[in-house]
Each structure stands twice: as structure tokens, then as C-alpha cells.
C-alpha atoms as a PDB file:
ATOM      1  CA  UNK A   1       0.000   0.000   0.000  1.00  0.00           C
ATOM      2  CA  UNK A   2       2.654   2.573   0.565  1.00  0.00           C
ATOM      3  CA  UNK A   3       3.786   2.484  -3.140  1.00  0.00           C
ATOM      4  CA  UNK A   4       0.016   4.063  -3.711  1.00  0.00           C
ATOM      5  CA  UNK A   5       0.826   7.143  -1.199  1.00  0.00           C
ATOM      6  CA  UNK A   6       2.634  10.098  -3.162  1.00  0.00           C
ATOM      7  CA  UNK A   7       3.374  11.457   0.328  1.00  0.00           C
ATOM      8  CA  UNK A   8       2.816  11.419   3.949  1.00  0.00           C
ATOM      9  CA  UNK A   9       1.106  14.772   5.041  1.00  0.00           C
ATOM     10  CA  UNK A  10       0.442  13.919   8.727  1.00  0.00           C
ATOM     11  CA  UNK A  11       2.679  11.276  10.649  1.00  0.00           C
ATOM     12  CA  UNK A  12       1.421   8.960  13.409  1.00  0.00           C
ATOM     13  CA  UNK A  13       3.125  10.561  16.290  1.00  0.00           C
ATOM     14  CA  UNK A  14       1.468  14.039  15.223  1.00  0.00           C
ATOM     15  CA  UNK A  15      -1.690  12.411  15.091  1.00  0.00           C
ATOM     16  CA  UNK A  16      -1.269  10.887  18.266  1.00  0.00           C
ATOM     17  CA  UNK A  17      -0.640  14.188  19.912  1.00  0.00           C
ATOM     18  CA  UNK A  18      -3.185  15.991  18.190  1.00  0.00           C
ATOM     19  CA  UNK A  19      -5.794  13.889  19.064  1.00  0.00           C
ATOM     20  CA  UNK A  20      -4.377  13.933  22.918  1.00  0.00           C
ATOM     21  CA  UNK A  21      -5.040  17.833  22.578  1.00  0.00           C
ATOM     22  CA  UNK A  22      -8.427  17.153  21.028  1.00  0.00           C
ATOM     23  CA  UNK A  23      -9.385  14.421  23.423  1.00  0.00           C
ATOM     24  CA  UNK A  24      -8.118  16.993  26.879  1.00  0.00           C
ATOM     25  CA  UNK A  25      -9.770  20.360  25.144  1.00  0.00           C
ATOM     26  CA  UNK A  26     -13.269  18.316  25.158  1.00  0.00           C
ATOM     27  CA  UNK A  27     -12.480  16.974  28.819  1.00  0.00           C
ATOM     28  CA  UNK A  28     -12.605  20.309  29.836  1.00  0.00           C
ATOM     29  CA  UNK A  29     -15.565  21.637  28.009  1.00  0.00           C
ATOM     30  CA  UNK A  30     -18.200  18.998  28.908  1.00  0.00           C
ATOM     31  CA  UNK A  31     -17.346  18.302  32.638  1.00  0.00           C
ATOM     32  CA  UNK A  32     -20.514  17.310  34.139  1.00  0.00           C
ATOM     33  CA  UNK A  33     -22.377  17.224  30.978  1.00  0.00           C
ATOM     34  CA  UNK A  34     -24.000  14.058  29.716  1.00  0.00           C
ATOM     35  CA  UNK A  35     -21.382  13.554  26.643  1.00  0.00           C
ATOM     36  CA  UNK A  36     -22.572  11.589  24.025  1.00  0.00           C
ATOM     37  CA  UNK A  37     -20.107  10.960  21.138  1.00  0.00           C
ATOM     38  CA  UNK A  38     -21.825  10.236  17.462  1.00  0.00           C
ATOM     39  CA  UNK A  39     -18.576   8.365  15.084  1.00  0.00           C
ATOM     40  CA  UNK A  40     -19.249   8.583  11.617  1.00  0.00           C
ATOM     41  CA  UNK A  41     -18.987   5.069   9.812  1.00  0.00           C
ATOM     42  CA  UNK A  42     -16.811   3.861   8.488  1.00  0.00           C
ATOM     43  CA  UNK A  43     -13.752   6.792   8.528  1.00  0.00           C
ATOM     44  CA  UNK A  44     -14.487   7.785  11.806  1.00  0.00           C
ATOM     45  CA  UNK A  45     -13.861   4.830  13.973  1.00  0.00           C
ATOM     46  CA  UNK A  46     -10.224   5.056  14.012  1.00  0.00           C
ATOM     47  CA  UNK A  47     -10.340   8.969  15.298  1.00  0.00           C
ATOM     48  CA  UNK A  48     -12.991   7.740  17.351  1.00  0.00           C
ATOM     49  CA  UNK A  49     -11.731   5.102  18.776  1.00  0.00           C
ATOM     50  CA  UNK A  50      -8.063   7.273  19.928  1.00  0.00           C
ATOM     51  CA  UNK A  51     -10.210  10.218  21.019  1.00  0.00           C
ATOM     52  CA  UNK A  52     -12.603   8.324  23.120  1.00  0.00           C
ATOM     53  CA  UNK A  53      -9.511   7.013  25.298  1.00  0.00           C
ATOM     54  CA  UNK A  54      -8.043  10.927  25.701  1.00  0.00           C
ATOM     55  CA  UNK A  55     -11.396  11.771  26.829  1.00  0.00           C
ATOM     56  CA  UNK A  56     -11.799  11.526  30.165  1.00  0.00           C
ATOM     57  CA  UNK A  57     -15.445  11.580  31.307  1.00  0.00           C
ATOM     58  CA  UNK A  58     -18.042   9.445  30.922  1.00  0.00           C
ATOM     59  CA  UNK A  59     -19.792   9.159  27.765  1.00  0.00           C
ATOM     60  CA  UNK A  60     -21.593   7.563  25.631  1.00  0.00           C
ATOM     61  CA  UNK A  61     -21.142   6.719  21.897  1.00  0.00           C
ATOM     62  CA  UNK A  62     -23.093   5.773  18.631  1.00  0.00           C
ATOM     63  CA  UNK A  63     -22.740   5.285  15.085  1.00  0.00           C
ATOM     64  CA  UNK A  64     -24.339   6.580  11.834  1.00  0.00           C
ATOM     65  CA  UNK A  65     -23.778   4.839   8.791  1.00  0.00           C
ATOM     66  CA  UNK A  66     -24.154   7.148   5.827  1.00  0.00           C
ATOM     67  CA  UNK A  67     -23.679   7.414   2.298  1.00  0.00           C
ATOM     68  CA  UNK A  68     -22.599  10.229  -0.163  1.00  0.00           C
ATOM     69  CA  UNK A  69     -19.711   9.205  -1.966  1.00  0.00           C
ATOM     70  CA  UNK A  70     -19.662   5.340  -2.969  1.00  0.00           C
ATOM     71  CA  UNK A  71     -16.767   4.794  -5.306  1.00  0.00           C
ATOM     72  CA  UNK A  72     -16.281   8.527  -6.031  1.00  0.00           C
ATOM     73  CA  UNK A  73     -13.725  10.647  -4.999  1.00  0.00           C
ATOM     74  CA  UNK A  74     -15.703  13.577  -4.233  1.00  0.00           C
ATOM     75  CA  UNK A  75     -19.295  13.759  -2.669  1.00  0.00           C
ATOM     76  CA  UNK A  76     -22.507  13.277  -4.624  1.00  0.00           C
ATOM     77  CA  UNK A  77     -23.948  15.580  -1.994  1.00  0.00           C
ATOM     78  CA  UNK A  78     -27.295  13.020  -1.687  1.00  0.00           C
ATOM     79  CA  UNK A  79     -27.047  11.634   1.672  1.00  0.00           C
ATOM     80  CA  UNK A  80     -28.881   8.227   2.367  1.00  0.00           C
ATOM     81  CA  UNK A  81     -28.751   6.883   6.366  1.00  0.00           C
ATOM     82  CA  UNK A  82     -27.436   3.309   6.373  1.00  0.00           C
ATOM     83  CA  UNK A  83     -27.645   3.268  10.460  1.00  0.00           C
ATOM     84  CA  UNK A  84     -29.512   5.256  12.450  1.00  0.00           C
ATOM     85  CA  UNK A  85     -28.247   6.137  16.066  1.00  0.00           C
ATOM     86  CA  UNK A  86     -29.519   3.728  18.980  1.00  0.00           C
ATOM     87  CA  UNK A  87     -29.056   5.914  21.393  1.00  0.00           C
ATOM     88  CA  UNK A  88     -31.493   8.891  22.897  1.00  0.00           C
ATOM     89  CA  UNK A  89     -30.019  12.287  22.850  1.00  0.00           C
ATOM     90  CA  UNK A  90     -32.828  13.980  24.243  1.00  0.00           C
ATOM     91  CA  UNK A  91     -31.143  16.863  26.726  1.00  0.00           C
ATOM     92  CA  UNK A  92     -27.621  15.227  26.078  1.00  0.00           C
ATOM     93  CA  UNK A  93     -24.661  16.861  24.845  1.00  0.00           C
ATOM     94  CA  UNK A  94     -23.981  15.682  21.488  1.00  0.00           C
ATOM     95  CA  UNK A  95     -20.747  15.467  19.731  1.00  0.00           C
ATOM     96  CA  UNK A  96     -20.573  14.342  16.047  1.00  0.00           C
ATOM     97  CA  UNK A  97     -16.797  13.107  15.366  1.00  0.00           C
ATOM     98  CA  UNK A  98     -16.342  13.142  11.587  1.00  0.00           C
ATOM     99  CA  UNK A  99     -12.853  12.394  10.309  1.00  0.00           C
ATOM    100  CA  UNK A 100     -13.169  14.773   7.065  1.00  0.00           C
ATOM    101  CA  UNK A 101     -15.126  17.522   6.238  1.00  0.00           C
ATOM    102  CA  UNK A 102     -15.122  18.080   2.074  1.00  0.00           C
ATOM    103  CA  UNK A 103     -18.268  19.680   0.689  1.00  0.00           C
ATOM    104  CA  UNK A 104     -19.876  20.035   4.283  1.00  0.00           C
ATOM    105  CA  UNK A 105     -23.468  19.060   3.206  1.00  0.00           C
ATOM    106  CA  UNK A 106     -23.251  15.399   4.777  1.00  0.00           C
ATOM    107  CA  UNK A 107     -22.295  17.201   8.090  1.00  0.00           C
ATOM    108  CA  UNK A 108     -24.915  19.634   8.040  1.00  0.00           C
ATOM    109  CA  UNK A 109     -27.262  17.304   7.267  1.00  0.00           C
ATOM    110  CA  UNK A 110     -26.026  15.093  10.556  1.00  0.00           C
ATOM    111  CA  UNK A 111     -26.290  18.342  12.229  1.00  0.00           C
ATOM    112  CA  UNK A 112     -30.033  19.209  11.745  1.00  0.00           C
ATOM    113  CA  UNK A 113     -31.276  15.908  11.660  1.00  0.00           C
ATOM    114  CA  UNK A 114     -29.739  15.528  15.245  1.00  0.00           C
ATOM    115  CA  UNK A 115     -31.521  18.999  16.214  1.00  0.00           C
ATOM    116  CA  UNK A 116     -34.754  17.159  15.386  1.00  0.00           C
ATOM    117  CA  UNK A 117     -33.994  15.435  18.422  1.00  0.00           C
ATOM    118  CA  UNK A 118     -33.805  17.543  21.088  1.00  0.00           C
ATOM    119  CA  UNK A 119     -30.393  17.651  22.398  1.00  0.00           C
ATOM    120  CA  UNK A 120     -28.727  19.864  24.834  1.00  0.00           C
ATOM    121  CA  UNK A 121     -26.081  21.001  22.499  1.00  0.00           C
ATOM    122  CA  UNK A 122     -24.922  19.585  19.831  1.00  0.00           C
ATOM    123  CA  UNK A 123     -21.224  20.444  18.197  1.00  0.00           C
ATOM    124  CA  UNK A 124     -18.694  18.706  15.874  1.00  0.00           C
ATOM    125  CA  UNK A 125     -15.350  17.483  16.238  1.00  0.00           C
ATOM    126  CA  UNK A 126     -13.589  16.761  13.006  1.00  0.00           C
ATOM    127  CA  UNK A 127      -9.807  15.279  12.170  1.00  0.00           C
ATOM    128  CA  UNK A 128      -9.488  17.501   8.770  1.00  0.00           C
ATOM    129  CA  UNK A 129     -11.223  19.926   7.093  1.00  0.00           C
ATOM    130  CA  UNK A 130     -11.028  20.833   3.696  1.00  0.00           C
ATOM    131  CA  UNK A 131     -12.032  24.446   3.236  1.00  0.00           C
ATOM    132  CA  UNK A 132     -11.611  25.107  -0.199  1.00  0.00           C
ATOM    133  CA  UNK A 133     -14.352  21.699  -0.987  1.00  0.00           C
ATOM    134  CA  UNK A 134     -16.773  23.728   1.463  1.00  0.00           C
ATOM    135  CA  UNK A 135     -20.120  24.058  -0.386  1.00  0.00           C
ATOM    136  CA  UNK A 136     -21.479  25.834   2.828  1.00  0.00           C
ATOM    137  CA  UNK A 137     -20.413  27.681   5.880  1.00  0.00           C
ATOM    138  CA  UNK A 138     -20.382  24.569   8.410  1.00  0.00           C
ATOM    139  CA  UNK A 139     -19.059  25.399  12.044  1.00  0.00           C
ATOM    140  CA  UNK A 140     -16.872  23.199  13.161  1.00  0.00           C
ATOM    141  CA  UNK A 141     -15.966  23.499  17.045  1.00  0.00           C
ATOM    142  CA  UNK A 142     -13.116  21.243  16.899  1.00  0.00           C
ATOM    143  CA  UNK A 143     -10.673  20.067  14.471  1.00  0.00           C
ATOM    144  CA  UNK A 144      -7.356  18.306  13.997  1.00  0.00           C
ATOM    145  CA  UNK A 145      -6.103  19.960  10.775  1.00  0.00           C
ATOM    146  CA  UNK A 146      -7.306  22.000   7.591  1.00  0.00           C
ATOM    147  CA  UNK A 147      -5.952  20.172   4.405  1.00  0.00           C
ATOM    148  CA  UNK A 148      -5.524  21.158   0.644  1.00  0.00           C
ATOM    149  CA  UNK A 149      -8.039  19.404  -2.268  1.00  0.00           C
ATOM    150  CA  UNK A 150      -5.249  16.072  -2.184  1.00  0.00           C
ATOM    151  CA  UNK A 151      -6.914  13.124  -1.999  1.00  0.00           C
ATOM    152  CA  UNK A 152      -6.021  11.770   1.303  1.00  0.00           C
ATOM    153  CA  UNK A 153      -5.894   8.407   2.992  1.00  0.00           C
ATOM    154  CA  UNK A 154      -5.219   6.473   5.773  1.00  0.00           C
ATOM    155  CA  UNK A 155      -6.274   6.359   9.680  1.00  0.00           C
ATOM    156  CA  UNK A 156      -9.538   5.464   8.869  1.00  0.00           C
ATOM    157  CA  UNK A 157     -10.151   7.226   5.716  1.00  0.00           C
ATOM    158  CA  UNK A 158     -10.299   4.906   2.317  1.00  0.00           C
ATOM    159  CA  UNK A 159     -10.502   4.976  -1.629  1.00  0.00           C
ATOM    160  CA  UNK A 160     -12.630   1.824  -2.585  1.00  0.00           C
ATOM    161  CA  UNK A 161     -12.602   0.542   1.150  1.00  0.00           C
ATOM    162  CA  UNK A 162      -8.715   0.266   0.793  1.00  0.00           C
ATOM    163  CA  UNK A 163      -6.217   2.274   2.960  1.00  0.00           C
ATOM    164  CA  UNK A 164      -7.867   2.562   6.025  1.00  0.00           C
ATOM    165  CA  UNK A 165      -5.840   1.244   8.242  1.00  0.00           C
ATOM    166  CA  UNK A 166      -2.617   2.881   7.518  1.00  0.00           C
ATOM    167  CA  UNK A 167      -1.330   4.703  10.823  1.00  0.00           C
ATOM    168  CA  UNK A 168      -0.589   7.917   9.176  1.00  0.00           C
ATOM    169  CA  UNK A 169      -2.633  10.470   6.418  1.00  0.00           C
ATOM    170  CA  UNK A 170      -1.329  10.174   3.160  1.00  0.00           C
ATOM    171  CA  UNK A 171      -1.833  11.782  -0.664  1.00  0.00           C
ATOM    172  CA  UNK A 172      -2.889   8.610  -2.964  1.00  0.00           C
ATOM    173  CA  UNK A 173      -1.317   8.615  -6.161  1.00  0.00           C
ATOM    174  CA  UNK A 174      -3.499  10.326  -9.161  1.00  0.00           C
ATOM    175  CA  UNK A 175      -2.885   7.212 -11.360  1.00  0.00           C
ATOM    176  CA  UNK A 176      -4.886   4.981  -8.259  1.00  0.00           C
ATOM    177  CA  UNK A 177      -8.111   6.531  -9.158  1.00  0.00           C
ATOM    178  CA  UNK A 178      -8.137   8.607 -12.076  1.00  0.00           C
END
């Protein structure tokens, strides 16, 4: 798989310690709040998964299973819920960790459908952010790292389900999926 990466934008160590900043920022804001955490599916988990154990309160966390890009490389903007949340966030504190924000219409549309619900708060934590794909304005209360338009990969985030589990963020190679 690392033949496919054209370069290595964010190593595992800064990862690591940006998520440890992440994970202690949100320990401070939602003391004594009922925390849930939303992930996501399927790039999430891995953020998830290492900010869950830098958080340290108790929460709660859930999954949403969503579609918008299938094989693409770029969103089709139509979102279509795969897996509803289990879990009631009626007067909880709701954080939605995305690991990439591109166009910002599958995160606003997470957003408001999780208003519909009645929670205390609800905010966003994402890994990167890609400003210039924004199609909105989309608030995002925490985040890891802004990022050019490079197709990236790795620590949860895929091209054709492939590349996920690579421990760092990488550029794939044009000639992979063009």
C-alpha cells in the first residue's frame, strides 16, 4: 500500500498528539455534561476510537452509517442513512466526530437531523477539514487539521474501502483513481 501514497502529510506521532489535545480540550468543556459521542462510519472509527480514550469523562457513543460518496472521490452531496443512532439524545450533549469535512453538506445534514432530536447542544469534532471543498459555511468546534483538495488516505479514511488502516494520512497517487 505505501507504493500508492505520493506522500505522507500527517505522521502517526502528530496524530497521536493531536488527538491527545483534542481528546483533553473536550475533557474540559463537557465536565458534568452528559457527553454523548456520534462516530461517523466507516472513517471515523479510528479517530474515534483514539479520542474516546483521551477523553476523560463518561460518555456515551453511537454510530451513523451514511452514504454520499460510494466509489467517487468527491461527494454526490445526496445523503442516504445506512444506520440510524440507537441511542437517545434527548437533553444530552452531542458530539458528532467526523474524520473529514469536504463539501460540508453530509455534516450539516447530521447536524439538523440531530436537532430534530432535542439535544442539549450539539457540536462537531472533526480530524481535517477541507475548506476550499466547502459548499457551505459549516461550524466546526473542533478540528485536527485543515488540508488542501489532495486526496487523502489512511487512519480510517479509504478509496474503494482500501487504505484505512494505515497509521498515518497520506496523498494517494493520481494514477490509483483517475
Amino acid at each position: 500500500m505505501k507504493e500508492d501514497i505520493e506522500s505522507i502529510i500527517i505522521d502517526e506521532a502528530s496524530l497521536q498528539k493531536k488527538v491527545e489535545e483534542l481528546g483533553k480540550q473536550i475533557t474540559e468543556d463537557y465536565k458534568g455534561k452528559n457527553l454523548v459521542l456520534i462516530c461517523i462510519l466507516r472513517g471515523g472509527v479510528v479517530f474515534l476510537s483514539d479520542l474516546m480514550k483521551n477523553i476523560h469523562l463518561p460518555l456515551e457513543i453511537d454510530f451513523f452509517s451514511l452514504s454520499s460518496y460510494g466509489k467517487s472521490t468527491t461527494s454526490s452531496g445526496i445523503v442516504k442513512i445506512r444506520k440510524d443512532i440507537d441511542t437517545d439524545v434527548f437533553n444530552k450533549h452531542v458530539l458528532i466526530v467526523e474524520d473529514i469535512v469536504d463539501s460540508g453538506l453530509t455534516l450539516q445534514y447530521i447536524f439538523d437531523y440531530l436537532k430534530k432530536h432535542n439535544p442539549a447542544s450539539v457540536k462537531i469534532c472533526a480530524l481535517l477539514d477541507k475548506p476550499e471543498s466547502h459548499k457551505i459555511d459549516i461550524k466546526l468546534d473542533y478540528l485536527g487539521y485543515e488540508i488542501g483538495n489532495e486526496f487523502v488516505v489512511g487512519y480510517g479514511l479509504d478509496y474503494a474501502e482500501k487504505y484505512r488502516n494505515l497509521s498515518y494520512i497520506g496523498i494517494l497517487k493520481k494514477e490509483i483513481y483517475s
